[in-house]
C-alpha atoms as a PDB file:
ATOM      1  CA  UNK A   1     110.325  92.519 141.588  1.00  0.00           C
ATOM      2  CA  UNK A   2     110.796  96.456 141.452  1.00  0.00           C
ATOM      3  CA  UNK A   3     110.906  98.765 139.275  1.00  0.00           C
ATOM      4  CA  UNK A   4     113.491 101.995 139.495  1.00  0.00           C
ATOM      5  CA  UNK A   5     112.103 105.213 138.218  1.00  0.00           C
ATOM      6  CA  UNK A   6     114.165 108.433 137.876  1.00  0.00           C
ATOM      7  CA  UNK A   7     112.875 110.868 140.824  1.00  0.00           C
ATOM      8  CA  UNK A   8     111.792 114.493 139.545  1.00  0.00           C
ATOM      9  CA  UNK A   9     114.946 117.136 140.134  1.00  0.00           C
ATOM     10  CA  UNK A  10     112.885 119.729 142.185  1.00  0.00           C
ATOM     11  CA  UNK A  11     110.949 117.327 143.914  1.00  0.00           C
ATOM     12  CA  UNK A  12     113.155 113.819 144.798  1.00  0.00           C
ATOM     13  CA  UNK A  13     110.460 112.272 146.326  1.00  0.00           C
ATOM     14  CA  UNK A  14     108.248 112.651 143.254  1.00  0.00           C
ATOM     15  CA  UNK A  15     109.012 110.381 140.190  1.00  0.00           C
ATOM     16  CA  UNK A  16     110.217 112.646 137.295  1.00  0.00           C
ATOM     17  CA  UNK A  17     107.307 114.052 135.166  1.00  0.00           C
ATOM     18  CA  UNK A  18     108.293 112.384 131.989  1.00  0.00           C
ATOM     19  CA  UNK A  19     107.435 108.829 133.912  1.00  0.00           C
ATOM     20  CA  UNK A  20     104.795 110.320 135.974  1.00  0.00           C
ATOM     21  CA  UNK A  21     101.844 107.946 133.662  1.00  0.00           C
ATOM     22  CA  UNK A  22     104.151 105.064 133.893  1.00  0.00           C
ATOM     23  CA  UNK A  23     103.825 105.240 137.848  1.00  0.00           C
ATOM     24  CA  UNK A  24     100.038 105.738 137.867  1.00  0.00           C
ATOM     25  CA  UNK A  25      99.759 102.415 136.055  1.00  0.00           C
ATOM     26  CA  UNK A  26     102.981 100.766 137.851  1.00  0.00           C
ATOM     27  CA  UNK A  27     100.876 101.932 141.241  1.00  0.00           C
ATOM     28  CA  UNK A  28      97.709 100.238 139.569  1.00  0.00           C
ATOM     29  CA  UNK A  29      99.141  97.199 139.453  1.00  0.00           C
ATOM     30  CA  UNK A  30     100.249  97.134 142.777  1.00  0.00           C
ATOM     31  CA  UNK A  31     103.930  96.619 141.258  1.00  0.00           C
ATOM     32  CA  UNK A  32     106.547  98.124 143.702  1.00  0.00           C
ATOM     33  CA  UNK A  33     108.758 100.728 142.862  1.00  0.00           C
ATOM     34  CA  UNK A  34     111.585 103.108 144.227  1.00  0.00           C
ATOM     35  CA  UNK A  35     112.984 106.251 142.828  1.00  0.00           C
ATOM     36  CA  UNK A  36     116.852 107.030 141.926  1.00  0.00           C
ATOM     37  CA  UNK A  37     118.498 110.891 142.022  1.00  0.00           C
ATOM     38  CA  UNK A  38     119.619 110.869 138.313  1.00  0.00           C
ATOM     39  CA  UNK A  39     121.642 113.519 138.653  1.00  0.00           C
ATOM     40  CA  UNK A  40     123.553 112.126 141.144  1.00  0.00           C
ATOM     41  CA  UNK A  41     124.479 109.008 139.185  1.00  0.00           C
ATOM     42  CA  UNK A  42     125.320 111.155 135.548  1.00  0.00           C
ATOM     43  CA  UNK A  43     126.135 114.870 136.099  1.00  0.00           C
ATOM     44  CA  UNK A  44     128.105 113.680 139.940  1.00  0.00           C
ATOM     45  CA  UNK A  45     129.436 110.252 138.787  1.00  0.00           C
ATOM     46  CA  UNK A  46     128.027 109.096 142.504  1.00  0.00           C
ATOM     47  CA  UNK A  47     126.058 105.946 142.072  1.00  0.00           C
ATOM     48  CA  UNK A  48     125.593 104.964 146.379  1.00  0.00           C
ATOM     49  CA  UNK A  49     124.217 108.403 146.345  1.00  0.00           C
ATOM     50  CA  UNK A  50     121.660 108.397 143.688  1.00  0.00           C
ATOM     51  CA  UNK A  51     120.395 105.167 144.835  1.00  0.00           C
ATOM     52  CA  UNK A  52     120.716 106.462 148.556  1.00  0.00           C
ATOM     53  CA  UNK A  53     116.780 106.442 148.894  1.00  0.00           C
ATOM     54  CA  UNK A  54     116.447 103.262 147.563  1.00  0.00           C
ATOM     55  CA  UNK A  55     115.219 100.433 150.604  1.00  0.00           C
ATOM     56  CA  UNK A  56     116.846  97.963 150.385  1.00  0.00           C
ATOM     57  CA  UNK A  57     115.775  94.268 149.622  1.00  0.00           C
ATOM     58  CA  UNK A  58     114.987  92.017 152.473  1.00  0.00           C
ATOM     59  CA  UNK A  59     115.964  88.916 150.140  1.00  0.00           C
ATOM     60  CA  UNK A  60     117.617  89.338 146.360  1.00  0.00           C
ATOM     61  CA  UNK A  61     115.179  90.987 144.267  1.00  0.00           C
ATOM     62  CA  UNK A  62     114.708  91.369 141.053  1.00  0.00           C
ATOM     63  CA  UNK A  63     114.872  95.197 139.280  1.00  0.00           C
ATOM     64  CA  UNK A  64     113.814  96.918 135.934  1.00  0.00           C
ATOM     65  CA  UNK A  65     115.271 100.447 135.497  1.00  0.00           C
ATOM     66  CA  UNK A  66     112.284 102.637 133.565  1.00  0.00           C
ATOM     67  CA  UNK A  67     114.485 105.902 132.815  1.00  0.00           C
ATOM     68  CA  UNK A  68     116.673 108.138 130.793  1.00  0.00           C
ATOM     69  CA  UNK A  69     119.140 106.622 128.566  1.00  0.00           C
ATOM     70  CA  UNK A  70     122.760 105.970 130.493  1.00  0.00           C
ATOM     71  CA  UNK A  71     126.129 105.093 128.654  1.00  0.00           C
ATOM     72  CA  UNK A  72     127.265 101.410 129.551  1.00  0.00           C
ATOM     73  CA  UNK A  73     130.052 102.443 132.459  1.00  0.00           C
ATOM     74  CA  UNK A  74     127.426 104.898 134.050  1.00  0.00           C
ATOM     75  CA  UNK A  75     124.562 101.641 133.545  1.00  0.00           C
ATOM     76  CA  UNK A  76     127.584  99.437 135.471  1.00  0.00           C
ATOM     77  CA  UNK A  77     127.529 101.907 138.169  1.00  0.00           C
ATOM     78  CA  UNK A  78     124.245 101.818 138.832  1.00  0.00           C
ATOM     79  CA  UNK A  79     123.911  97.897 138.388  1.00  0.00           C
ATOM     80  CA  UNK A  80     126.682  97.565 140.970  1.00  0.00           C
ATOM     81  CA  UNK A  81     125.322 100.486 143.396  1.00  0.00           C
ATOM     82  CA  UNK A  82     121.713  98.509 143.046  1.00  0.00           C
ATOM     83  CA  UNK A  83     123.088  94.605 143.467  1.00  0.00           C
ATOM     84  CA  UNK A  84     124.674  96.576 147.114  1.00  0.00           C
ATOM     85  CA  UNK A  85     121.232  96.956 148.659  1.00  0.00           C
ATOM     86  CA  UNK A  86     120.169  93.373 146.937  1.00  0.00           C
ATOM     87  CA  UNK A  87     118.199  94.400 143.671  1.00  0.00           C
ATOM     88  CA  UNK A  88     119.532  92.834 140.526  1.00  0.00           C
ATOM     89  CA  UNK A  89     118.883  94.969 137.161  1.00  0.00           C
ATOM     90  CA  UNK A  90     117.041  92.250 134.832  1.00  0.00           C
ATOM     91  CA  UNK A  91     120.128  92.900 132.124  1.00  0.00           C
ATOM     92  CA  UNK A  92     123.536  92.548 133.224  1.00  0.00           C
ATOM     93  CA  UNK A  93     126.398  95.238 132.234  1.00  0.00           C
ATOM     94  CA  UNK A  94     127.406  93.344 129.142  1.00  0.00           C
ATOM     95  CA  UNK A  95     123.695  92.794 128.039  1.00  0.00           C
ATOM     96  CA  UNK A  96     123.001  96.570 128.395  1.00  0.00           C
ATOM     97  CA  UNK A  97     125.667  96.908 126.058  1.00  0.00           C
ATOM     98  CA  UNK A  98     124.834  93.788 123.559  1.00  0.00           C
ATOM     99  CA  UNK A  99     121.612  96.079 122.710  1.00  0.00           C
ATOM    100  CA  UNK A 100     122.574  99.719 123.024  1.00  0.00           C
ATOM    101  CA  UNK A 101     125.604  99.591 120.429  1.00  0.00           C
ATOM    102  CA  UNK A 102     125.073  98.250 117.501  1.00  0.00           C
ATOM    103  CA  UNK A 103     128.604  96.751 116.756  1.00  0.00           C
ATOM    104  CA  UNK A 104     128.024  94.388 119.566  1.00  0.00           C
ATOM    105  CA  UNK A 105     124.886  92.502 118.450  1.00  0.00           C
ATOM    106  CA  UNK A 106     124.989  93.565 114.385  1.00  0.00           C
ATOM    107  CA  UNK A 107     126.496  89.769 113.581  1.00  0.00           C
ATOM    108  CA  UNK A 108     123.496  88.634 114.998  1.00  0.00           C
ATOM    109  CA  UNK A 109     121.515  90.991 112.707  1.00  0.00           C
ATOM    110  CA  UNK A 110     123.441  91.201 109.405  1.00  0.00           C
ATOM    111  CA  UNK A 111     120.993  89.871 106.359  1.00  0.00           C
ATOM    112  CA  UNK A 112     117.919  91.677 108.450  1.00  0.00           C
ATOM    113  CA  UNK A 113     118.883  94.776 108.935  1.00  0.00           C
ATOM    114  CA  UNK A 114     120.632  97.833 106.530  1.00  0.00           C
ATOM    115  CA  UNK A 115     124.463  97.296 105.616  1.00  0.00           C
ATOM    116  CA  UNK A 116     126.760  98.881 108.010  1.00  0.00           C
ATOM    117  CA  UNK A 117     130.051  99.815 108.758  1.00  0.00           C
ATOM    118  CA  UNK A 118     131.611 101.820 111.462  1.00  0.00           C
ATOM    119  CA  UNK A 119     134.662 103.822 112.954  1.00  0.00           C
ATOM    120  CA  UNK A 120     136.005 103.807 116.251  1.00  0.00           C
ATOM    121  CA  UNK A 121     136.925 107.867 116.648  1.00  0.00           C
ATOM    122  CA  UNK A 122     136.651 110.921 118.413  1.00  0.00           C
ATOM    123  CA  UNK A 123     135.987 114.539 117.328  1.00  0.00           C
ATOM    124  CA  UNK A 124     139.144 114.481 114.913  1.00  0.00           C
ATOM    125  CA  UNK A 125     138.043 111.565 112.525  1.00  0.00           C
ATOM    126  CA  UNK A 126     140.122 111.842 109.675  1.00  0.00           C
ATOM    127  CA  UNK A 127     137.695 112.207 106.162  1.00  0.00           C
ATOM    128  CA  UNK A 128     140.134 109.853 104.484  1.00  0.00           C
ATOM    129  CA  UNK A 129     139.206 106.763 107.065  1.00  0.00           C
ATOM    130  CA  UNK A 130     135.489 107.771 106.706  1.00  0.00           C
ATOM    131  CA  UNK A 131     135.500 107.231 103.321  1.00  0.00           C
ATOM    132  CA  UNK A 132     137.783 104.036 103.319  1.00  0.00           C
ATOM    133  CA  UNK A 133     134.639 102.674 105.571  1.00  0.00           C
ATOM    134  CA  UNK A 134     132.501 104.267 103.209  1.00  0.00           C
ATOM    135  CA  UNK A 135     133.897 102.386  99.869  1.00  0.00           C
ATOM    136  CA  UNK A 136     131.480  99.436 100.600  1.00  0.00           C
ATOM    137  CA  UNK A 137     128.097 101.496  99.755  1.00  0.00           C
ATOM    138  CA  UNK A 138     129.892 102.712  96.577  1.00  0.00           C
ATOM    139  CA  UNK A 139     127.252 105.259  95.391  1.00  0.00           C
ATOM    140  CA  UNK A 140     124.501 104.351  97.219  1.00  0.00           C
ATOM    141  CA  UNK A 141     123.114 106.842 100.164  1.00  0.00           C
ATOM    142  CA  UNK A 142     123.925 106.352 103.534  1.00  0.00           C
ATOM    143  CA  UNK A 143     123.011 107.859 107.320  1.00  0.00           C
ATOM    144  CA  UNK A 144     125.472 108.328 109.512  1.00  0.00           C
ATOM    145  CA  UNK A 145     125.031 108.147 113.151  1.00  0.00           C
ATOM    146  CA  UNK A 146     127.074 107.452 116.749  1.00  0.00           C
ATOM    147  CA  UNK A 147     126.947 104.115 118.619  1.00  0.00           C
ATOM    148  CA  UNK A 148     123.262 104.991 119.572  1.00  0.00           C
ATOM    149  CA  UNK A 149     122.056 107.922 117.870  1.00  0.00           C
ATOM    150  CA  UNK A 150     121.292 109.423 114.904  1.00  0.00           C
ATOM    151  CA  UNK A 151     120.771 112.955 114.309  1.00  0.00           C
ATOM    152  CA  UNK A 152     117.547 112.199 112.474  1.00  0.00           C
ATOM    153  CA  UNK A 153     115.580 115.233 113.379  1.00  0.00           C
ATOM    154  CA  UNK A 154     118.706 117.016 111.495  1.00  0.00           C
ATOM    155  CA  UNK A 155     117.718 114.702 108.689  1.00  0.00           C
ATOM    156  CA  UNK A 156     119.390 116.862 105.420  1.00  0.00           C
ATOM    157  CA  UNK A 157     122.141 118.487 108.241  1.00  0.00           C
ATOM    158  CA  UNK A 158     123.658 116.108 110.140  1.00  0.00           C
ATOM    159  CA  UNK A 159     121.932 112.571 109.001  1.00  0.00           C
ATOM    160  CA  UNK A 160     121.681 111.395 105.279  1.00  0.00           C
ATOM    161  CA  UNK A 161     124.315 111.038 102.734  1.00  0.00           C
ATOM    162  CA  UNK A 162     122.997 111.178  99.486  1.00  0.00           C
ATOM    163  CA  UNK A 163     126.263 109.485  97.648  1.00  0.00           C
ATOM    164  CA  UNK A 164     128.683 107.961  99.918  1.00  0.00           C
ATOM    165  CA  UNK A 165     131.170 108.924  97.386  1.00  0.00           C
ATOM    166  CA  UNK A 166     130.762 112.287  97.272  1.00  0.00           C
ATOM    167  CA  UNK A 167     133.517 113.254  99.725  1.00  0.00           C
ATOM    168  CA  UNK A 168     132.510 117.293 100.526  1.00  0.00           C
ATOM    169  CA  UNK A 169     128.666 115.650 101.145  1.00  0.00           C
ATOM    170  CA  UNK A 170     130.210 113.323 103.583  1.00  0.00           C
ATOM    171  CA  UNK A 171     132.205 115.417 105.099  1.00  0.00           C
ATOM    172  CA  UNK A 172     130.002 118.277 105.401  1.00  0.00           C
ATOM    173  CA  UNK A 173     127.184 115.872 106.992  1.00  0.00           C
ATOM    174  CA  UNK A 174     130.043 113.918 109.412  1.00  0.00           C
ATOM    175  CA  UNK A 175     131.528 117.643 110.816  1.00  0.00           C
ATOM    176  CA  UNK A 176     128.125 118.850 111.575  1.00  0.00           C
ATOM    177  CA  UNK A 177     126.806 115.447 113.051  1.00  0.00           C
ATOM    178  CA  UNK A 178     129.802 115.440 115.702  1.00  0.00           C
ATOM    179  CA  UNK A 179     129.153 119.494 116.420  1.00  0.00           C
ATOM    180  CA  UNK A 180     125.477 118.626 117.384  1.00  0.00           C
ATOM    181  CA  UNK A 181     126.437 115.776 119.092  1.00  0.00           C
ATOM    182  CA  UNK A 182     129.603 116.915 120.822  1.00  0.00           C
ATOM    183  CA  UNK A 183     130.099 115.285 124.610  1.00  0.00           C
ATOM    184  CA  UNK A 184     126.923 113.276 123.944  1.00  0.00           C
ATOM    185  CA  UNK A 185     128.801 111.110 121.462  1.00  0.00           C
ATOM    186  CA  UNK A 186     128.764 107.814 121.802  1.00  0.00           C
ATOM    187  CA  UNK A 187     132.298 105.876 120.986  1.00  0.00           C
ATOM    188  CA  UNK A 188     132.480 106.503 116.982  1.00  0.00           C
ATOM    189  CA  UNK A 189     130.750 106.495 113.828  1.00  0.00           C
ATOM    190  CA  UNK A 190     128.393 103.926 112.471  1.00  0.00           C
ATOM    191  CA  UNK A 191     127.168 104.245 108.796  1.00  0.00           C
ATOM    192  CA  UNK A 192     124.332 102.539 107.133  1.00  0.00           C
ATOM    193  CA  UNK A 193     122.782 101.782 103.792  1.00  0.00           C
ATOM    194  CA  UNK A 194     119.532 103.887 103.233  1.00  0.00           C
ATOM    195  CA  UNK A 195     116.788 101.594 102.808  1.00  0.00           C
ATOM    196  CA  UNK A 196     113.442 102.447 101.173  1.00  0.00           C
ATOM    197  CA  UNK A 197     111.394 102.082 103.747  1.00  0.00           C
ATOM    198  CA  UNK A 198     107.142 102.523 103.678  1.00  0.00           C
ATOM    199  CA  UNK A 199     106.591 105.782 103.958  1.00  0.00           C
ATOM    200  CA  UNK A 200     104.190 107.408 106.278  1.00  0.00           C
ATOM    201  CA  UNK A 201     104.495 111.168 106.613  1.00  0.00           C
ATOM    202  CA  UNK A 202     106.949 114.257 107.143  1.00  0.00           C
ATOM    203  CA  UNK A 203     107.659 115.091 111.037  1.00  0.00           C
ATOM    204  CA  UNK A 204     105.535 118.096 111.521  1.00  0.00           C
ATOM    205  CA  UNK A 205     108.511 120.078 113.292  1.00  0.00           C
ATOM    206  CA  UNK A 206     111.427 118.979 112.019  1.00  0.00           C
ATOM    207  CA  UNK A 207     110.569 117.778 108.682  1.00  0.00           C
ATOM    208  CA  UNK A 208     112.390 114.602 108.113  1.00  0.00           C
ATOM    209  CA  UNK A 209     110.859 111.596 106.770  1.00  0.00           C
ATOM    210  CA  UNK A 210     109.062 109.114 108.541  1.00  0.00           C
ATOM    211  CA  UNK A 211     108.428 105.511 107.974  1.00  0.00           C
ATOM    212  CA  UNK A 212     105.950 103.052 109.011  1.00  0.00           C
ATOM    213  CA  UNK A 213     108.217 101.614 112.016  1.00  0.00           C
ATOM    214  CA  UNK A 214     106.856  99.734 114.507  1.00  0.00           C
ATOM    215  CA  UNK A 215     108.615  98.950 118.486  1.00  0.00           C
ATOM    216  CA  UNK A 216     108.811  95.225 119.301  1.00  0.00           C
ATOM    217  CA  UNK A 217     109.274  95.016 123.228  1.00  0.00           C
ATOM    218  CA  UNK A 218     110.974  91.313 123.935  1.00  0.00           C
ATOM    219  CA  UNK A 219     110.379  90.397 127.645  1.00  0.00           C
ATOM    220  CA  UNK A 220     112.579  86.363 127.674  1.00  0.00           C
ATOM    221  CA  UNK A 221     111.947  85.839 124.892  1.00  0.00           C
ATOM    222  CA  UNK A 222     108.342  86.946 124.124  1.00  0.00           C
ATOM    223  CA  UNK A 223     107.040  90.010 122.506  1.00  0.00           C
ATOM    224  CA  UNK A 224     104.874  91.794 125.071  1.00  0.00           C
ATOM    225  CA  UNK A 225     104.060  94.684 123.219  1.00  0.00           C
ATOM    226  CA  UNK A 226     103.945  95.530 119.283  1.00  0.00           C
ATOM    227  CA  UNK A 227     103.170  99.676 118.633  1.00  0.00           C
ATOM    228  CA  UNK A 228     103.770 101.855 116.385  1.00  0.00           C
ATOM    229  CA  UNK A 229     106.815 104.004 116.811  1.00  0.00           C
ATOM    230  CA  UNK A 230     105.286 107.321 115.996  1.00  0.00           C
ATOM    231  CA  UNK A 231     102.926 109.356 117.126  1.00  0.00           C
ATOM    232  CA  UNK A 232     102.204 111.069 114.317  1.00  0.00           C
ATOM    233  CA  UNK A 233     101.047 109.411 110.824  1.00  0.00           C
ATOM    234  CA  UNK A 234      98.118 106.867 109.385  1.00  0.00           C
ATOM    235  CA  UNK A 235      99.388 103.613 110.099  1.00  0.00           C
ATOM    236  CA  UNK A 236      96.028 102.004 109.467  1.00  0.00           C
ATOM    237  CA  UNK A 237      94.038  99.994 111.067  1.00  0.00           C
ATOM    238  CA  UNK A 238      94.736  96.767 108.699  1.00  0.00           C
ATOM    239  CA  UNK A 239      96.418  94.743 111.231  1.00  0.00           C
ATOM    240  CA  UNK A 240      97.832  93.362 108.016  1.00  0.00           C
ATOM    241  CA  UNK A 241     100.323  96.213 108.041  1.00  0.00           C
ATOM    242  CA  UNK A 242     101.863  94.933 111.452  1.00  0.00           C
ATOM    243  CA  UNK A 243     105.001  93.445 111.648  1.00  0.00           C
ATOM    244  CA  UNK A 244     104.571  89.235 112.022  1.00  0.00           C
ATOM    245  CA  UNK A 245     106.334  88.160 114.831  1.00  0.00           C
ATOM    246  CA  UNK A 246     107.213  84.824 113.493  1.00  0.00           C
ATOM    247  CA  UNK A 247     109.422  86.741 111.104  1.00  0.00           C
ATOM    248  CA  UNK A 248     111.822  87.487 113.670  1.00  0.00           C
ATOM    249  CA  UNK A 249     111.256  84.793 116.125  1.00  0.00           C
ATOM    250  CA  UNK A 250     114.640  83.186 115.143  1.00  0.00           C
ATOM    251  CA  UNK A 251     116.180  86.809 115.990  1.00  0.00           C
ATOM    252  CA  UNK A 252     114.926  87.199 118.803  1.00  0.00           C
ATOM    253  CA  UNK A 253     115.952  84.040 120.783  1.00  0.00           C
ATOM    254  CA  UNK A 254     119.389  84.997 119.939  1.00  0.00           C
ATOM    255  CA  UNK A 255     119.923  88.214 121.154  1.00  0.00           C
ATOM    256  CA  UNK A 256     121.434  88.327 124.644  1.00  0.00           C
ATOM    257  CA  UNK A 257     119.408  89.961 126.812  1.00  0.00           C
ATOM    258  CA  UNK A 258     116.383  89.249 128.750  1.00  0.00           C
ATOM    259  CA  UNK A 259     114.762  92.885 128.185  1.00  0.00           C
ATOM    260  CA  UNK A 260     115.316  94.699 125.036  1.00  0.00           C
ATOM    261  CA  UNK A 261     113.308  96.242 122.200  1.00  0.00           C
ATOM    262  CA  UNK A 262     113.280  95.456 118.260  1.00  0.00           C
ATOM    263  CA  UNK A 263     112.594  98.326 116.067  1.00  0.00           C
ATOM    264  CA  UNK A 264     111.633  97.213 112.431  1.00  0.00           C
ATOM    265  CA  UNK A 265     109.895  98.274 109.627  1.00  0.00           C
ATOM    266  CA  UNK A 266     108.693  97.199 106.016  1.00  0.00           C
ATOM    267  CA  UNK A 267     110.522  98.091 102.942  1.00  0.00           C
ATOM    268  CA  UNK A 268     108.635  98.858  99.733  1.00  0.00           C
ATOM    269  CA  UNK A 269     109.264  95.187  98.714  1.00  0.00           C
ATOM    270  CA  UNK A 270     107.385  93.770 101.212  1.00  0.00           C
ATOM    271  CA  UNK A 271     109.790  92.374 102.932  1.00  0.00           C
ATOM    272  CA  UNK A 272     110.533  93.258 106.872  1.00  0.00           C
ATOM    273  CA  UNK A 273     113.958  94.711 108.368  1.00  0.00           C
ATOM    274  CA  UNK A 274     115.036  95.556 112.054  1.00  0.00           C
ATOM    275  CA  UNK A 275     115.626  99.151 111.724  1.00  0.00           C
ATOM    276  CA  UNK A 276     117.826  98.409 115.531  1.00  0.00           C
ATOM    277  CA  UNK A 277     117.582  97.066 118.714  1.00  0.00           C
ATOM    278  CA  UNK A 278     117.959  98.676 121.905  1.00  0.00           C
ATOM    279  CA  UNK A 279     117.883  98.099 126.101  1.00  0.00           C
ATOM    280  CA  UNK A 280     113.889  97.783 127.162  1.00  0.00           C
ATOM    281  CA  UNK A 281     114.827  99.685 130.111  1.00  0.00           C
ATOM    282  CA  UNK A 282     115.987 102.696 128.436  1.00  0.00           C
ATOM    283  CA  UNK A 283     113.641 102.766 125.311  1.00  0.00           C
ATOM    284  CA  UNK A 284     110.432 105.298 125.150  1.00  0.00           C
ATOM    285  CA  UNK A 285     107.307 103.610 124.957  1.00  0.00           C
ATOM    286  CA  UNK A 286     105.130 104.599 122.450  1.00  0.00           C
ATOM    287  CA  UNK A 287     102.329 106.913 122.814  1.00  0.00           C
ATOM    288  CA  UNK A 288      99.996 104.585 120.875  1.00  0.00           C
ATOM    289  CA  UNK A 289     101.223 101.528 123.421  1.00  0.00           C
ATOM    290  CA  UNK A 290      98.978  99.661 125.516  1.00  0.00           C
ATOM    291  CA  UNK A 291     100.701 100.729 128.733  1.00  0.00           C
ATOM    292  CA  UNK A 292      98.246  98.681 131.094  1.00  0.00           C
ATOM    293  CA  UNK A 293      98.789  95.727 128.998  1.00  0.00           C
ATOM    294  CA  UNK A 294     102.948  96.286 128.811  1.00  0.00           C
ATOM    295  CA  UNK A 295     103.152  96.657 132.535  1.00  0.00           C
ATOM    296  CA  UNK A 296     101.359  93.571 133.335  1.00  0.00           C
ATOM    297  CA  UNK A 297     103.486  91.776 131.317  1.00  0.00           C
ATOM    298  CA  UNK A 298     106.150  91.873 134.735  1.00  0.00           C
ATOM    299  CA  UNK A 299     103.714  91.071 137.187  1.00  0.00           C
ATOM    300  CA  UNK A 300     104.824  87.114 136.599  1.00  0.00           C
ATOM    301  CA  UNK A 301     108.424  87.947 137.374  1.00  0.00           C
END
């Protein structure tokens, strides 16, 4: 089993500084690794040459990409460029993309997770279809975000709704969303019901509201690590106020992928909802996560 780590861009045969803590514990495990040139495989569209450093595998090996977010082709890319030199990413093309857009696994969801709706579009979405998708929430807030991302850290800008009947609010949150976002958007529009989640504090730079959210990492099956999502805020030290994994054990067996990560949270009810899911390989861990403890986790593959 290897992992593949994004090399730094001034120094390829360094791993890239964001993942340089990951590697000291991947090394102290004795876990292999090899580095890719992510700029080859995104900015160049060149996958053989960003895995060009790669050795390849004597025998088919198993692989876990630990690195920046990649849209599903660019993800195929490297999946094929990788299976070439005999490493086989843990989640297949069409897994990638059962977690990273939300349309794909949200059947799967629906009941335990907010209300949403969504729009297939490009920088000229026409206001009228928005709020035809929009008629569902009637006056109830909503965020709005792409495929994969929110503008959160724009929470008032580009983010929340307060009515999702109130037609300038809409549009003046949906034209600003798609400036910030511009080439980084990801295939259309997805809107959700705002749920009142726990609170837990303001973001000290940006502002916006924070909630007491929690990552799930799913490894076959079995949660390997449960953290809080932020860094900042008193989550407590109740374990009480963690999420029960039995809650979403059902969930989880269903989803189709081998690697992904749950994010979910409590609502002021009591009651727990998945906030979304995403690819493990692509999702930031935590700074409160037990990083020795997440890493061992793939020692048995």
């Amino acid at each position: 089993m290897r992992i593949i780590f994004c090399a730094d861009y001034w120094n390829p045969l360094s791993v890239d500084n964001a993942y340089e803590t990951e590697v000291n514990v991947v090394e102290g495990l004795h876990l292999n690794y090899s580095l890719i040139n992510i700029e080859a495989l995104v900015e160049q569209k060149n996958a053989l040459r960003a895995v060009r450093k790669v050795e390849p595998a004597s025998t088919e090996e198993l692989a876990i990409y630990r690195g920046w977010m990649l849209k599903p082709q660019i993800y195929e890319q490297l999946s094929a460029a990788l299976a070439e030199r005999g490493l086989l990413l843990i989640n297949t093309p069409a897994a990638y993309l059962h977690c990273h857009y939300l349309p794909q696994s949200y059947p799967l969801l629906e009941g335990f997770t907010p209300r949403s709706t969504w729009i297939r579009t490009g920088f000229d979405v026409s206001i009228d279809e928005v709020m035809k998708a929009l008629h569902v929430f009637g006056d109830k807030p909503v965020i709005v975000k792409d495929f994969v991302k929110s503008r959160k850290h724009e929470w008032n800008e580009a983010c929340y709704i307060p009515c999702a009947s109130d037609r300038h609010a809409v549009e003046r949150v949906v034209r600003r969303f798609l400036q910030l976002q511009g080439e980084d958007l990801n295939e259309g529009l997805i809107f959700r019901e705002f749920i009142e989640f726990e609170p837990l504090a303001y973001h000290s730079k940006s502002g916006m509201p924070l909630i007491k959210e929690f990552r799930l990492f799913v490894l076959d099956g079995r949660i390997i690590c449960s953290t809080p999502y932020w860094e900042e805020g008193d989550y407590g030290d109740d374990k009480d106020g963690f999420p029960p994994i039995d809650t979403f054990g059902h969930i989880v067996q269903n989803i189709q992928s081998r690697f992904f990560t749950m994010d979910v949270a409590r609502k002021r009810d009591g009651t727990w909802n998945i906030v979304e899911l995403g690819d493990g390989q692509v999702a930031g861990l935590p700074v409160r996560a037990d990083m020795q403890a997440f890493y061992q986790a793939f020692t048995g593959l």
